[in-house]
PDB file of N, CA and C in Angstrom:
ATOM      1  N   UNK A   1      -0.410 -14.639 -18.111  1.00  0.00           N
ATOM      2  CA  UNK A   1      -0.260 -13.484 -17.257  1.00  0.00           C
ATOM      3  C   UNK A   1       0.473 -13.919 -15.986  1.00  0.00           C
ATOM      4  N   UNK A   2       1.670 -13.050 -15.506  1.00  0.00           N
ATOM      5  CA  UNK A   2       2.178 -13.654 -14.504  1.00  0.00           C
ATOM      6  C   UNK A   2       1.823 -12.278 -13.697  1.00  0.00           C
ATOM      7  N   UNK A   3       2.470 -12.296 -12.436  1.00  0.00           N
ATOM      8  CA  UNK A   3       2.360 -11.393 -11.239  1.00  0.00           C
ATOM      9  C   UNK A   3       3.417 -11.170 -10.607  1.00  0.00           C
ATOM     10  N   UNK A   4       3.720  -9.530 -10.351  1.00  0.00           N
ATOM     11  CA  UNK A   4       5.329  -9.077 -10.153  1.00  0.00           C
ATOM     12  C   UNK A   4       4.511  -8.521  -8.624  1.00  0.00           C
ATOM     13  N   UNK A   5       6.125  -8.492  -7.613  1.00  0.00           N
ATOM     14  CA  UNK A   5       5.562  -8.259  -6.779  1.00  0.00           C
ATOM     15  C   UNK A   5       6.189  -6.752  -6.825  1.00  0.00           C
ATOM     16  N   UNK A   6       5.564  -5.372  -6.426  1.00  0.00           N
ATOM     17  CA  UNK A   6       6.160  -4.000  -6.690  1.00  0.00           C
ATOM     18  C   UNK A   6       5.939  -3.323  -5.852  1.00  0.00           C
ATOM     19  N   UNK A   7       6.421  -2.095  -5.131  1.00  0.00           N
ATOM     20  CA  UNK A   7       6.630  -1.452  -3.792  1.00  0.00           C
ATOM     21  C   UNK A   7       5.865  -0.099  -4.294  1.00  0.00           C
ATOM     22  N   UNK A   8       5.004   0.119  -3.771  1.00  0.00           N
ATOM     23  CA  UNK A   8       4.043   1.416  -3.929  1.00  0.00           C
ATOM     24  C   UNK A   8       4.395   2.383  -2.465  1.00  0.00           C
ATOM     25  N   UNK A   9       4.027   3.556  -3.310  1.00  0.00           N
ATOM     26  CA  UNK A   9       4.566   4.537  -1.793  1.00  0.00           C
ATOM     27  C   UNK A   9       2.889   5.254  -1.968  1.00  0.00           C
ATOM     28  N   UNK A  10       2.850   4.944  -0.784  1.00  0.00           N
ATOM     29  CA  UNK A  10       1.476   5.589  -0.157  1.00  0.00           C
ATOM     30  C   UNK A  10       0.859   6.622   0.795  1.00  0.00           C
ATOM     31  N   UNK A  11       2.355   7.298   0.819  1.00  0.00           N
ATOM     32  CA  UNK A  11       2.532   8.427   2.148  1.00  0.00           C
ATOM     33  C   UNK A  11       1.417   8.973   2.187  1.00  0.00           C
ATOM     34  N   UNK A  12       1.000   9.582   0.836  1.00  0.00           N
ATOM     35  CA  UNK A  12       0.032  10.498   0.658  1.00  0.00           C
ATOM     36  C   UNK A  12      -1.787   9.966   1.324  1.00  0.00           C
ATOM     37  N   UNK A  13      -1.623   9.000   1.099  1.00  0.00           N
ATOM     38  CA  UNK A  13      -3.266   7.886   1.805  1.00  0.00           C
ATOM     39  C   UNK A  13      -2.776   7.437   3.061  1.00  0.00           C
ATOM     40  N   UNK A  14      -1.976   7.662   3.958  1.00  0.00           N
ATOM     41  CA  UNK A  14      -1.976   7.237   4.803  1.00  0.00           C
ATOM     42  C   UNK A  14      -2.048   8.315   6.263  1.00  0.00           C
ATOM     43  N   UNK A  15      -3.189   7.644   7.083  1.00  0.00           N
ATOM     44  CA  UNK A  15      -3.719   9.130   8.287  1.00  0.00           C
ATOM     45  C   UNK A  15      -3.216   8.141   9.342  1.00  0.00           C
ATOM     46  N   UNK A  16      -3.379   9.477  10.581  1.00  0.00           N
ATOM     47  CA  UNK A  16      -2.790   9.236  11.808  1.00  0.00           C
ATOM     48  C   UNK A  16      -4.148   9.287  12.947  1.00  0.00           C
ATOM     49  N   UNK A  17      -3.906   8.794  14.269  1.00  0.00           N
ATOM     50  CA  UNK A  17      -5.130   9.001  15.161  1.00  0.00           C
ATOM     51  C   UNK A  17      -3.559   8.808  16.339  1.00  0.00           C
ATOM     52  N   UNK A  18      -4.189  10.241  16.614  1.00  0.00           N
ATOM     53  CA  UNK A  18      -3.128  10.297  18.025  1.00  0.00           C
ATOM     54  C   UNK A  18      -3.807   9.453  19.226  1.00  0.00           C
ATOM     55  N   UNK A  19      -2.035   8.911  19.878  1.00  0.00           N
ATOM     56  CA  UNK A  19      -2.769   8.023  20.948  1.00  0.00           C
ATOM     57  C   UNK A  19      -1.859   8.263  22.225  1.00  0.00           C
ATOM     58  N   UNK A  20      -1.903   7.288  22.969  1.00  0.00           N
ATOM     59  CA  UNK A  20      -0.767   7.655  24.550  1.00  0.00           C
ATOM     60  C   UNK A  20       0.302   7.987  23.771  1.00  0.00           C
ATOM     61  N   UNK A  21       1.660   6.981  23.063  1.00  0.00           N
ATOM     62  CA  UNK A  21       2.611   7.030  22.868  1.00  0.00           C
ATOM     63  C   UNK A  21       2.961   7.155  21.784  1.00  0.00           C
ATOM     64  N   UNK A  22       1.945   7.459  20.790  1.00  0.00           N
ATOM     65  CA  UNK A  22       2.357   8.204  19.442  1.00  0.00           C
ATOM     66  C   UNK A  22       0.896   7.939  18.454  1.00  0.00           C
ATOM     67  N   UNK A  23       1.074   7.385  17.234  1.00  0.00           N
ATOM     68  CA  UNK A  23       0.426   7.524  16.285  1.00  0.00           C
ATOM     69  C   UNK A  23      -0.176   6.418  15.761  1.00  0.00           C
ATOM     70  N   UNK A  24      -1.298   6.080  15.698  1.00  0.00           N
ATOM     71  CA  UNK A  24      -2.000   4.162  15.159  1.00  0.00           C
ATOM     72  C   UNK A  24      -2.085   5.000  13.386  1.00  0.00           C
ATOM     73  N   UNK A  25      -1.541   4.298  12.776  1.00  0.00           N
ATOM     74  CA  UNK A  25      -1.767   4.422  11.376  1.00  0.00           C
ATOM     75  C   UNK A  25      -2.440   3.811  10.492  1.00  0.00           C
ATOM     76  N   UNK A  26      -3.328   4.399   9.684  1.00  0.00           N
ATOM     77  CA  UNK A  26      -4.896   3.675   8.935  1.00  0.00           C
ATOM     78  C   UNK A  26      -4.395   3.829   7.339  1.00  0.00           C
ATOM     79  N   UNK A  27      -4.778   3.108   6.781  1.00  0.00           N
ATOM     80  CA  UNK A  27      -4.755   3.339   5.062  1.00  0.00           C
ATOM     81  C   UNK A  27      -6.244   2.963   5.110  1.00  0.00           C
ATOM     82  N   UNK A  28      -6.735   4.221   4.187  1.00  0.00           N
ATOM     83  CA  UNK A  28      -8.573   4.036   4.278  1.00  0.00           C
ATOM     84  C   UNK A  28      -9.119   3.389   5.092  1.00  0.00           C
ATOM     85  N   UNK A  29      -8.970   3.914   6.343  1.00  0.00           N
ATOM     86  CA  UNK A  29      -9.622   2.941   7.474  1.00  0.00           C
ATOM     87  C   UNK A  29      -9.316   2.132   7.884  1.00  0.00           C
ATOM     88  N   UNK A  30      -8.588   1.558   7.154  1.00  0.00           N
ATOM     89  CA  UNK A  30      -7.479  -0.422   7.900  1.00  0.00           C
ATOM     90  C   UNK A  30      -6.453   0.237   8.330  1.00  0.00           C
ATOM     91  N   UNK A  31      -6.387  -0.203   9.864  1.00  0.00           N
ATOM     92  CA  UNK A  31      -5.441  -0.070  10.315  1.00  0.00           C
ATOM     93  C   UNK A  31      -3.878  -0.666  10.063  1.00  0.00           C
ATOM     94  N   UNK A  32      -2.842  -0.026   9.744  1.00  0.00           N
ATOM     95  CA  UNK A  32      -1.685  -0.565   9.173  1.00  0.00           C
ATOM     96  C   UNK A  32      -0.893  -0.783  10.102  1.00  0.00           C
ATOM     97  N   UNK A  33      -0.606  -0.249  11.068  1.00  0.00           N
ATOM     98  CA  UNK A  33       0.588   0.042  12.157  1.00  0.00           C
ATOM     99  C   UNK A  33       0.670   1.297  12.942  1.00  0.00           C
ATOM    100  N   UNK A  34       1.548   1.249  14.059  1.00  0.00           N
ATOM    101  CA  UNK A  34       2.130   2.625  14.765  1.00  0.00           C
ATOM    102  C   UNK A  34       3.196   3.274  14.972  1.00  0.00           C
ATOM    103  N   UNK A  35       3.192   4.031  14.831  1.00  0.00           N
ATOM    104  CA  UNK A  35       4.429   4.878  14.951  1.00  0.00           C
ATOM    105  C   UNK A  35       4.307   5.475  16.794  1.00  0.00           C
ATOM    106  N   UNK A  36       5.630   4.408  17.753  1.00  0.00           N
ATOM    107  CA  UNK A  36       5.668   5.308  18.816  1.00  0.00           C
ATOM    108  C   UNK A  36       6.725   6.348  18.904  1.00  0.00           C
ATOM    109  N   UNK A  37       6.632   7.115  19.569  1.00  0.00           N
ATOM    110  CA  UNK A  37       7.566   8.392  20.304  1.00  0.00           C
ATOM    111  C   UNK A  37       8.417   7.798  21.858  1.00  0.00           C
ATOM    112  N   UNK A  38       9.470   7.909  21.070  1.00  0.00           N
ATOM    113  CA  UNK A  38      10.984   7.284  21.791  1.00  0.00           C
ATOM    114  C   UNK A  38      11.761   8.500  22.656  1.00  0.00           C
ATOM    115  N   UNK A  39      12.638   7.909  23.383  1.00  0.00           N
ATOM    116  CA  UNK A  39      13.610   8.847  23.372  1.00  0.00           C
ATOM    117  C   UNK A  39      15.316   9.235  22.553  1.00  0.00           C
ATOM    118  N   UNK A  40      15.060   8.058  21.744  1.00  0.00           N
ATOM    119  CA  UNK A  40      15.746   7.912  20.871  1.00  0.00           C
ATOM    120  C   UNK A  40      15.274   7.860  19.359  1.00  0.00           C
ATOM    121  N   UNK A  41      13.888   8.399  19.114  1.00  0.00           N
ATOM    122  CA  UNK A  41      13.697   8.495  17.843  1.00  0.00           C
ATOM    123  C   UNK A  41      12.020   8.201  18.219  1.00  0.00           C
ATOM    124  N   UNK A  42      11.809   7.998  16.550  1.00  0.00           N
ATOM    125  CA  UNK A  42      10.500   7.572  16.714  1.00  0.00           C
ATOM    126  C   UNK A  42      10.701   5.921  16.179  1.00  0.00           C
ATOM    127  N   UNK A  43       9.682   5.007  16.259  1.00  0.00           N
ATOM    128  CA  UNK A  43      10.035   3.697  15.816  1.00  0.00           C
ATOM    129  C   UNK A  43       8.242   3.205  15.252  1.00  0.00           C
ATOM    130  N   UNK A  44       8.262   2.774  13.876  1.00  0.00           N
ATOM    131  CA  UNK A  44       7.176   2.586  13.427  1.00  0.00           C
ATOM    132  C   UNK A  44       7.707   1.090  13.444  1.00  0.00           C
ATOM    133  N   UNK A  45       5.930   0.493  13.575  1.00  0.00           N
ATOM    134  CA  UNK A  45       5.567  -0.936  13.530  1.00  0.00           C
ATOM    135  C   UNK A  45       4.314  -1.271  12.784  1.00  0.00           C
ATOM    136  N   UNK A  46       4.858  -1.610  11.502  1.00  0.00           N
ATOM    137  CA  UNK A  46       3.378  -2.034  10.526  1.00  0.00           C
ATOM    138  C   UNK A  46       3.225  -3.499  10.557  1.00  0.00           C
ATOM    139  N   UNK A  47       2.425  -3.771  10.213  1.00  0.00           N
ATOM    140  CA  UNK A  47       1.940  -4.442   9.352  1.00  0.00           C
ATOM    141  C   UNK A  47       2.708  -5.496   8.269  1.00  0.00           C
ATOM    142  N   UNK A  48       2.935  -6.594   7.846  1.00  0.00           N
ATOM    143  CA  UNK A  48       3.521  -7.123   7.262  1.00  0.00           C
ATOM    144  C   UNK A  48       1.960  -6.614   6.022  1.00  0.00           C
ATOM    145  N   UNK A  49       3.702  -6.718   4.906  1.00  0.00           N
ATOM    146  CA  UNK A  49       2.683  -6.133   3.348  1.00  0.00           C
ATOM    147  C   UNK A  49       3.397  -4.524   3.212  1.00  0.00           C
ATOM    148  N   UNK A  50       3.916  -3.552   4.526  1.00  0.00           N
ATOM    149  CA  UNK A  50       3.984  -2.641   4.789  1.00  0.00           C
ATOM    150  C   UNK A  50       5.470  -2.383   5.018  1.00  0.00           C
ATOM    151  N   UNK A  51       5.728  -1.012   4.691  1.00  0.00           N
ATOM    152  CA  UNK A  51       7.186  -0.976   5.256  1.00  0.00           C
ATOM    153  C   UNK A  51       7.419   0.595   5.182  1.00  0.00           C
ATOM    154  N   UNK A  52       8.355   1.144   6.331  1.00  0.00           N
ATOM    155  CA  UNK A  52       8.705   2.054   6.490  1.00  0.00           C
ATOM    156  C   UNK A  52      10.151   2.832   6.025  1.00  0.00           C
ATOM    157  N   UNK A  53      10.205   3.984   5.211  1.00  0.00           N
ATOM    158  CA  UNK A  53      11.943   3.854   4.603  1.00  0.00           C
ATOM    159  C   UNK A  53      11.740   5.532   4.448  1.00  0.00           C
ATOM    160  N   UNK A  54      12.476   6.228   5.661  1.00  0.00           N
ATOM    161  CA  UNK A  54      12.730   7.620   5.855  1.00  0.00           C
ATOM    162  C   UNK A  54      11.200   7.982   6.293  1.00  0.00           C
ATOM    163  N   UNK A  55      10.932   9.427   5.258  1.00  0.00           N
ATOM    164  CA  UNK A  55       9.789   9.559   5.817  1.00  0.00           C
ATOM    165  C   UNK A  55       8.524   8.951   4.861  1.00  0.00           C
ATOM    166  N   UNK A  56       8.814   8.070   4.294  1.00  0.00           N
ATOM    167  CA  UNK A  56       7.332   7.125   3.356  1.00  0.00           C
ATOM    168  C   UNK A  56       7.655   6.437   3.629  1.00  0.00           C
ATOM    169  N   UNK A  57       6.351   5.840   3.280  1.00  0.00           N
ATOM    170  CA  UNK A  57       5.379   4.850   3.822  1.00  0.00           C
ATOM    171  C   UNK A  57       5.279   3.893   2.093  1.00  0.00           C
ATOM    172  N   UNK A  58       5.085   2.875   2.388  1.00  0.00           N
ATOM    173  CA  UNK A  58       5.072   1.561   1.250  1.00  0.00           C
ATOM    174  C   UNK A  58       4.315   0.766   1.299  1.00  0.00           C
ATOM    175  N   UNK A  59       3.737   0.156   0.438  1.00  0.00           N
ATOM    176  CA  UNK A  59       3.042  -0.895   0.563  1.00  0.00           C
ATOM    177  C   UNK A  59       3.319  -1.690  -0.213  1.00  0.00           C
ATOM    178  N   UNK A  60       3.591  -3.546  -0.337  1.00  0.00           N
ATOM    179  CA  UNK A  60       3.674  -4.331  -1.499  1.00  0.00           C
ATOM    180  C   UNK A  60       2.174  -4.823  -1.906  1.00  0.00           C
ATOM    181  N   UNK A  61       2.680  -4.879  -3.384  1.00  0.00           N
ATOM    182  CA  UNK A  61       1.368  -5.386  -3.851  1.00  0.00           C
ATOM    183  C   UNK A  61       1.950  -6.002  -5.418  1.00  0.00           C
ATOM    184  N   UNK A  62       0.816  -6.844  -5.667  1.00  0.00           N
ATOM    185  CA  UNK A  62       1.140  -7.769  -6.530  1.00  0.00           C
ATOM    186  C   UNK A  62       0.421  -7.521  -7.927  1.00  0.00           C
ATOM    187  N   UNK A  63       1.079  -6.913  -8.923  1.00  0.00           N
ATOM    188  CA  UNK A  63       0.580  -6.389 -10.318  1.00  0.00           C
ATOM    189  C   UNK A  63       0.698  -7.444 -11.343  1.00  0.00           C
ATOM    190  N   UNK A  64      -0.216  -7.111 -12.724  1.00  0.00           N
ATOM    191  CA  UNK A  64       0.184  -8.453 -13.520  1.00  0.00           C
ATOM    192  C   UNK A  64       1.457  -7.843 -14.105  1.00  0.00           C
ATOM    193  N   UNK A  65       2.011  -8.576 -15.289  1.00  0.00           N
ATOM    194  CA  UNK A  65       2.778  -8.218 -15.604  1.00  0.00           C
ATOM    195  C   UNK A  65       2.584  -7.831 -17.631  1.00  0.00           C
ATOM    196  N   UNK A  66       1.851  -8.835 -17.394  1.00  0.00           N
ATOM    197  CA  UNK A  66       1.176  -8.786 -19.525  1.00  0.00           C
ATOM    198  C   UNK A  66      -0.334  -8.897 -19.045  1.00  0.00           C
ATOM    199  N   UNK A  67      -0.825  -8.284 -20.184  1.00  0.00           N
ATOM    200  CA  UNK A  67      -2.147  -8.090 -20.142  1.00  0.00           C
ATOM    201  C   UNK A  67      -2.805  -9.126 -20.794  1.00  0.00           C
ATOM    202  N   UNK A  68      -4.038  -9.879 -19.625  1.00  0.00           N
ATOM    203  CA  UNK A  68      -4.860 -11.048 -20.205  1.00  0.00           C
ATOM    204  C   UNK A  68      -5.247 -10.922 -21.532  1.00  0.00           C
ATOM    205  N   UNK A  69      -4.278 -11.525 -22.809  1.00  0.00           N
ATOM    206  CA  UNK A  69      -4.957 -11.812 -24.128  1.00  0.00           C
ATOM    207  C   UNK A  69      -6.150 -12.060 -24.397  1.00  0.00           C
ATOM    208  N   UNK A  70      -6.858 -12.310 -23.916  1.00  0.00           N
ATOM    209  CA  UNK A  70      -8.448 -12.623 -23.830  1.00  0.00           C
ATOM    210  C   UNK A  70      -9.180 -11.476 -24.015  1.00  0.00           C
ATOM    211  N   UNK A  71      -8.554 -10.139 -22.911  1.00  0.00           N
ATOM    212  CA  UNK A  71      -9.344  -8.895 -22.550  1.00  0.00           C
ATOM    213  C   UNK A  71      -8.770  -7.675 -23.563  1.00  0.00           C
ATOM    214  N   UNK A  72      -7.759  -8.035 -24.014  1.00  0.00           N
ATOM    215  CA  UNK A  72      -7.068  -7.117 -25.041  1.00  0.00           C
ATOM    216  C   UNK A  72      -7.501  -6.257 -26.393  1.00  0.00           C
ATOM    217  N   UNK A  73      -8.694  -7.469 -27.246  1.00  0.00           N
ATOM    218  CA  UNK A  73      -8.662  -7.212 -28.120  1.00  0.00           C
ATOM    219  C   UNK A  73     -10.300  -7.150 -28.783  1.00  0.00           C
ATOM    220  N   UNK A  74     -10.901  -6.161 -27.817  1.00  0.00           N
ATOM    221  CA  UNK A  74     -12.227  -5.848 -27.817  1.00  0.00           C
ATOM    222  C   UNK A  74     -12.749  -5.588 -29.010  1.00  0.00           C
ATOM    223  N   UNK A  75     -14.260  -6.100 -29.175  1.00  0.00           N
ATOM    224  CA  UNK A  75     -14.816  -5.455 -30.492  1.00  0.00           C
ATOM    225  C   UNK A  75     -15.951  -4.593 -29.463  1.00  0.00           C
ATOM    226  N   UNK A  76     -15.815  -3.015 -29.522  1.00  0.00           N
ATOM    227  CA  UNK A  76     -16.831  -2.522 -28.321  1.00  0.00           C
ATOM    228  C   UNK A  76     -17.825  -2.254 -29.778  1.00  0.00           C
ATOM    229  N   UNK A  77     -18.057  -2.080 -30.782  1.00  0.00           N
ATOM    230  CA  UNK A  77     -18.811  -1.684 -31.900  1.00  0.00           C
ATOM    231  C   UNK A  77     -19.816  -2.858 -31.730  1.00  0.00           C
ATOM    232  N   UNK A  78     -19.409  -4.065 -31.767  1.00  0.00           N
ATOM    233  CA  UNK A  78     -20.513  -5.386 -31.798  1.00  0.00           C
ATOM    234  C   UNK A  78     -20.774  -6.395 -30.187  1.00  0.00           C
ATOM    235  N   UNK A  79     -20.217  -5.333 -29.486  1.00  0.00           N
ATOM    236  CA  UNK A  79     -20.253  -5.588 -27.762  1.00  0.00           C
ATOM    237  C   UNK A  79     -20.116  -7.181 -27.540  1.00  0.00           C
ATOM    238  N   UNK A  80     -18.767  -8.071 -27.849  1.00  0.00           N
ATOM    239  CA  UNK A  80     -18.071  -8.953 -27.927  1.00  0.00           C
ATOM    240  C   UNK A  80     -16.792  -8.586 -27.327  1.00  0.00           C
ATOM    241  N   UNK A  81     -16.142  -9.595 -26.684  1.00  0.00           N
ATOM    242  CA  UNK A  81     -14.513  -9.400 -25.936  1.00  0.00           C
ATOM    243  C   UNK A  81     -14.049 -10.532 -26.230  1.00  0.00           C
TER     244      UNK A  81
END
């Protein structure tokens, strides 16, 4: 089993807590980064692991790539793996 590294978009799980100069951003409670309010835009600052591209939000994360042969080839009838 190896491990790919793959870019997940997480816009949808990710909340805001308004603050002085803009927005502290949480994914389930862990704080990820902020988004401040510019006069030239807005400018987000995450988190390494994290990344910002238009209006989503990303996260990397590390998936297998083949499935552990070991766990594959269940007998659930005689509750053996």
């Amino acid at each position: 089993m190896t491990l790919q590294q793959q870019r997940l978009d997480i816009t949808d799980r990710v909340t805001g807590k308004l603050c002085d100069t803009g927005f502290q951003l949480y994914l389930e409670n862990d704080p990820i980064g902020q988004v401040t309010f510019t006069p030239n835009g807005n400018e987000f600052e995450l988190k390494s692991g994290f990344e910002q591209n238009g209006s989503k939000i990303y996260q990397q994360v590390h998936v297998p790539t083949k499935p552990d042969m070991k766990y594959v080839d269940c007998d659930d009838e005689n509750g053996w793996c």
